[in-house]
C-alpha atoms as a PDB file:
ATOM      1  CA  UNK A   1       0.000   0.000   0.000  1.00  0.00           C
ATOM      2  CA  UNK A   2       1.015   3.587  -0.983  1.00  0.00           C
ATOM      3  CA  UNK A   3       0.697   6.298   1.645  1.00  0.00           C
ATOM      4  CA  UNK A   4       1.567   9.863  -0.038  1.00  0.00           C
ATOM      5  CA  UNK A   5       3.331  12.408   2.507  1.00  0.00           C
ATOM      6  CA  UNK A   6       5.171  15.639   1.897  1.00  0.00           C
ATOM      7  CA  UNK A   7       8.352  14.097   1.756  1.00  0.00           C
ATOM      8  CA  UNK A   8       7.807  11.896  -0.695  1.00  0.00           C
ATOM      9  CA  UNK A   9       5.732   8.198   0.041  1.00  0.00           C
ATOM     10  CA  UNK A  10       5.451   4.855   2.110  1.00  0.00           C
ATOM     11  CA  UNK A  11       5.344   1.502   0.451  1.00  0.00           C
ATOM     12  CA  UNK A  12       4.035  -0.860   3.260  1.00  0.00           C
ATOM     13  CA  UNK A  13       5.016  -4.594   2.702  1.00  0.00           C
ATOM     14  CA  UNK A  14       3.883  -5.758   5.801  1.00  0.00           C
ATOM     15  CA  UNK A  15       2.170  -4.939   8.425  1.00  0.00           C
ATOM     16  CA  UNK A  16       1.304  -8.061  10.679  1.00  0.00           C
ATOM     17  CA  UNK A  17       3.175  -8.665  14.005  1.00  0.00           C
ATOM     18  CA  UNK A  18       5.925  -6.862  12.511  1.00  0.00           C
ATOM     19  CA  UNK A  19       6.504  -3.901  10.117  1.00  0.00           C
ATOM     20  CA  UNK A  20       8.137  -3.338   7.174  1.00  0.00           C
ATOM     21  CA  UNK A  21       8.296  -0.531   4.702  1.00  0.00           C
ATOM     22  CA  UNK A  22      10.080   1.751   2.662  1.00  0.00           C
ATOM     23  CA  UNK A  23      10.170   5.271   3.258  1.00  0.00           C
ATOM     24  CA  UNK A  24      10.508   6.912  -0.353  1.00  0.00           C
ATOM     25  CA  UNK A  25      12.466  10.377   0.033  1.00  0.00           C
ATOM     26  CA  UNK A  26      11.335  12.541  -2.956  1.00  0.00           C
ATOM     27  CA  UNK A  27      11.852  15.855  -1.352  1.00  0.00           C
ATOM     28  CA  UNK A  28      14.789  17.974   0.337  1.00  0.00           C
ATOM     29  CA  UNK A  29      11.945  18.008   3.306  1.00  0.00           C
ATOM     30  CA  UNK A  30      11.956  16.509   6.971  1.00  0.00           C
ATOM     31  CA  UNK A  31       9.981  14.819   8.572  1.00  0.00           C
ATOM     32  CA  UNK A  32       8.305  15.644  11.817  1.00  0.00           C
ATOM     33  CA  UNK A  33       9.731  15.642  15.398  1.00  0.00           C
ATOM     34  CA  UNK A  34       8.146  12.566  16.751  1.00  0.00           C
ATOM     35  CA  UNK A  35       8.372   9.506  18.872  1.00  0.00           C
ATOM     36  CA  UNK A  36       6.078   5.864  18.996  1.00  0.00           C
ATOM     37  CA  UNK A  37       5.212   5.122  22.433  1.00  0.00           C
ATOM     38  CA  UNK A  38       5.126   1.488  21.592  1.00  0.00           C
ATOM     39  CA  UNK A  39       6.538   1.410  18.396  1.00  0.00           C
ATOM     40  CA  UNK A  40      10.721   0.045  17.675  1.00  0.00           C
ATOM     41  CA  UNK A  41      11.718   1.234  14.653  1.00  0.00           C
ATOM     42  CA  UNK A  42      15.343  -0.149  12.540  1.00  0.00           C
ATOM     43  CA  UNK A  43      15.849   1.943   9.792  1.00  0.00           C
ATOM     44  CA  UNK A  44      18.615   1.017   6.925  1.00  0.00           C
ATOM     45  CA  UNK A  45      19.816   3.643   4.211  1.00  0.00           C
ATOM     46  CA  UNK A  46      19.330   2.115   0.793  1.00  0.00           C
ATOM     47  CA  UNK A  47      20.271   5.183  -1.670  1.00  0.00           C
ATOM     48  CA  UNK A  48      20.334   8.927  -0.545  1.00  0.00           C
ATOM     49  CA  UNK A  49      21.617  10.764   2.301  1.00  0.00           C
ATOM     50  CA  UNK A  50      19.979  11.893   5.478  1.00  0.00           C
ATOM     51  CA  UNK A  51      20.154  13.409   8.769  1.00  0.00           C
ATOM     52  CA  UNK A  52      18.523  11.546  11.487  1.00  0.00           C
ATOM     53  CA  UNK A  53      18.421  13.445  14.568  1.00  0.00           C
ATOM     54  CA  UNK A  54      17.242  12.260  18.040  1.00  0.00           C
ATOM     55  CA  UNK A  55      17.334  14.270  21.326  1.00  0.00           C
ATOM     56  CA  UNK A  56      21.281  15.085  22.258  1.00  0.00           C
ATOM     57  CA  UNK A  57      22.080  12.841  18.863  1.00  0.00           C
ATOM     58  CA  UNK A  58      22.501  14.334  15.093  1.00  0.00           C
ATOM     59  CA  UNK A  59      24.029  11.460  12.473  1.00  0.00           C
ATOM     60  CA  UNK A  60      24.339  11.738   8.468  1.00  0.00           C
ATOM     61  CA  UNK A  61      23.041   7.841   7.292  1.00  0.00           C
ATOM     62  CA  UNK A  62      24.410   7.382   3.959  1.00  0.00           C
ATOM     63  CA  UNK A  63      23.608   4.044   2.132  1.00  0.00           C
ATOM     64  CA  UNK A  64      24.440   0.764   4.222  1.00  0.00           C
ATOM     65  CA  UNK A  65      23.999   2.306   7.580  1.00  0.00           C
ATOM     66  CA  UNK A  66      21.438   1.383  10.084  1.00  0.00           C
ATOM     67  CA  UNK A  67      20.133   3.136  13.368  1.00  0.00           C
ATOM     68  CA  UNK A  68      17.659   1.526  15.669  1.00  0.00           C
ATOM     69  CA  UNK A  69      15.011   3.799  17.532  1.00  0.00           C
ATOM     70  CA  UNK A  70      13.591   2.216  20.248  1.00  0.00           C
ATOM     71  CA  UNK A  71      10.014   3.376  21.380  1.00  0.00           C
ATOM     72  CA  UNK A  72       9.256   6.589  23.351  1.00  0.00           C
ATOM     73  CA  UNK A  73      12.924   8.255  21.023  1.00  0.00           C
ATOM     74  CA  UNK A  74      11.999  11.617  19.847  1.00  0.00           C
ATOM     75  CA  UNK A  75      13.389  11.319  16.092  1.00  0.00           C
ATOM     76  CA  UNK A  76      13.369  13.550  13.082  1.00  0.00           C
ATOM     77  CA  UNK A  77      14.693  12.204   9.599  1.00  0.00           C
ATOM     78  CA  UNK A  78      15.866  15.046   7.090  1.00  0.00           C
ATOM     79  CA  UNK A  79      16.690  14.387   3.250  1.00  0.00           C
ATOM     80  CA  UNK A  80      19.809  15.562   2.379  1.00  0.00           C
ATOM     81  CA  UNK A  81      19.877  13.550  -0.976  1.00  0.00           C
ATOM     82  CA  UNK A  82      16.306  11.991  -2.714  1.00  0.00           C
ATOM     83  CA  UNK A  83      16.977   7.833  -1.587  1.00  0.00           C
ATOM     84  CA  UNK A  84      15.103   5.239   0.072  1.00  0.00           C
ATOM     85  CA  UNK A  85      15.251   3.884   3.602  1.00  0.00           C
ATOM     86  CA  UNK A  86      13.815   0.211   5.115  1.00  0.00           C
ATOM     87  CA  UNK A  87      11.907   0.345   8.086  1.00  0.00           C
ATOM     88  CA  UNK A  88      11.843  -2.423  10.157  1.00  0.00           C
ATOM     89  CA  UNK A  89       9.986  -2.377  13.135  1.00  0.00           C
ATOM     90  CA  UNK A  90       7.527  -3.581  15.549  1.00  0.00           C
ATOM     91  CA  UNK A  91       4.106  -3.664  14.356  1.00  0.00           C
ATOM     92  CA  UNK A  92       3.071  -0.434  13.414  1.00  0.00           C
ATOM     93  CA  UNK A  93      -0.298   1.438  14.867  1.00  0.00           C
ATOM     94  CA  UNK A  94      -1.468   4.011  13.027  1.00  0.00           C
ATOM     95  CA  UNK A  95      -2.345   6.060  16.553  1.00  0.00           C
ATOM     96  CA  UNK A  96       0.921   5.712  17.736  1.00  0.00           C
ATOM     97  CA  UNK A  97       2.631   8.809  16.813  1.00  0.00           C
ATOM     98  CA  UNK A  98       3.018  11.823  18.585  1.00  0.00           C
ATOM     99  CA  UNK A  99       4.157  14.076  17.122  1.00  0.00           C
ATOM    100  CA  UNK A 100       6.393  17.465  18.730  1.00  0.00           C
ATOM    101  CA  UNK A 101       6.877  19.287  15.811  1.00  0.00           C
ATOM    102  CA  UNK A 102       5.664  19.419  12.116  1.00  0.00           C
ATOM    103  CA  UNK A 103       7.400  18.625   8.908  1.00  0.00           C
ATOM    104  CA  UNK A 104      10.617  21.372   7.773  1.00  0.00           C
ATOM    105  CA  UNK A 105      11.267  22.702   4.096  1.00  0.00           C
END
């Protein structure tokens, strides 16, 4: 399933007991300051180049790299260079996401 955002888009392969999915970065955009209360999240950088920052933490992923956000981790994911990453995570509940801050241009 295809879930547009203002990023770019989701492709969810599955969603049953555990997650996966790509997140499709289209746009020089971030995403919003947010954590998962329940929600453990493994991200790997396919193609592109991002900034992934959590609270105290900033880190440029380039492809091959990996980063594991477990839940209640304030994160924020800003494209540097169009790419994909894999989530991996837990399974993934639509209501849990709050979020701190919106999306950046």
């Amino acid at each position: 399933m295809k879930t547009q955002k203002n990023w770019g888009h989701e492709l969810l392969i599955h969603n049953e007991g555990y997650c996966c999915k790509l997140l499709v970065y289209e746009k020089n955009i971030a995403s919003s300051l947010h954590y998962h209360e329940r929600k453990h999240e493994t991200f790997v950088v396919l193609s592109g180049r991002f900034i992934v920052s959590r609270i105290g933490h900033i880190m440029m992923m380039v492809p091959g790299d990996r980063l594991v956000i477990p839940p209640m981790t304030p994160h924020r994911v800003r494209c540097v260079e169009p790419g994909t990453i894999v989530e991996a995570s837990s399974w993934d509940d639509p209501n849990d996401c709050v979020r701190l801050s919106p999306s950046e241009t």
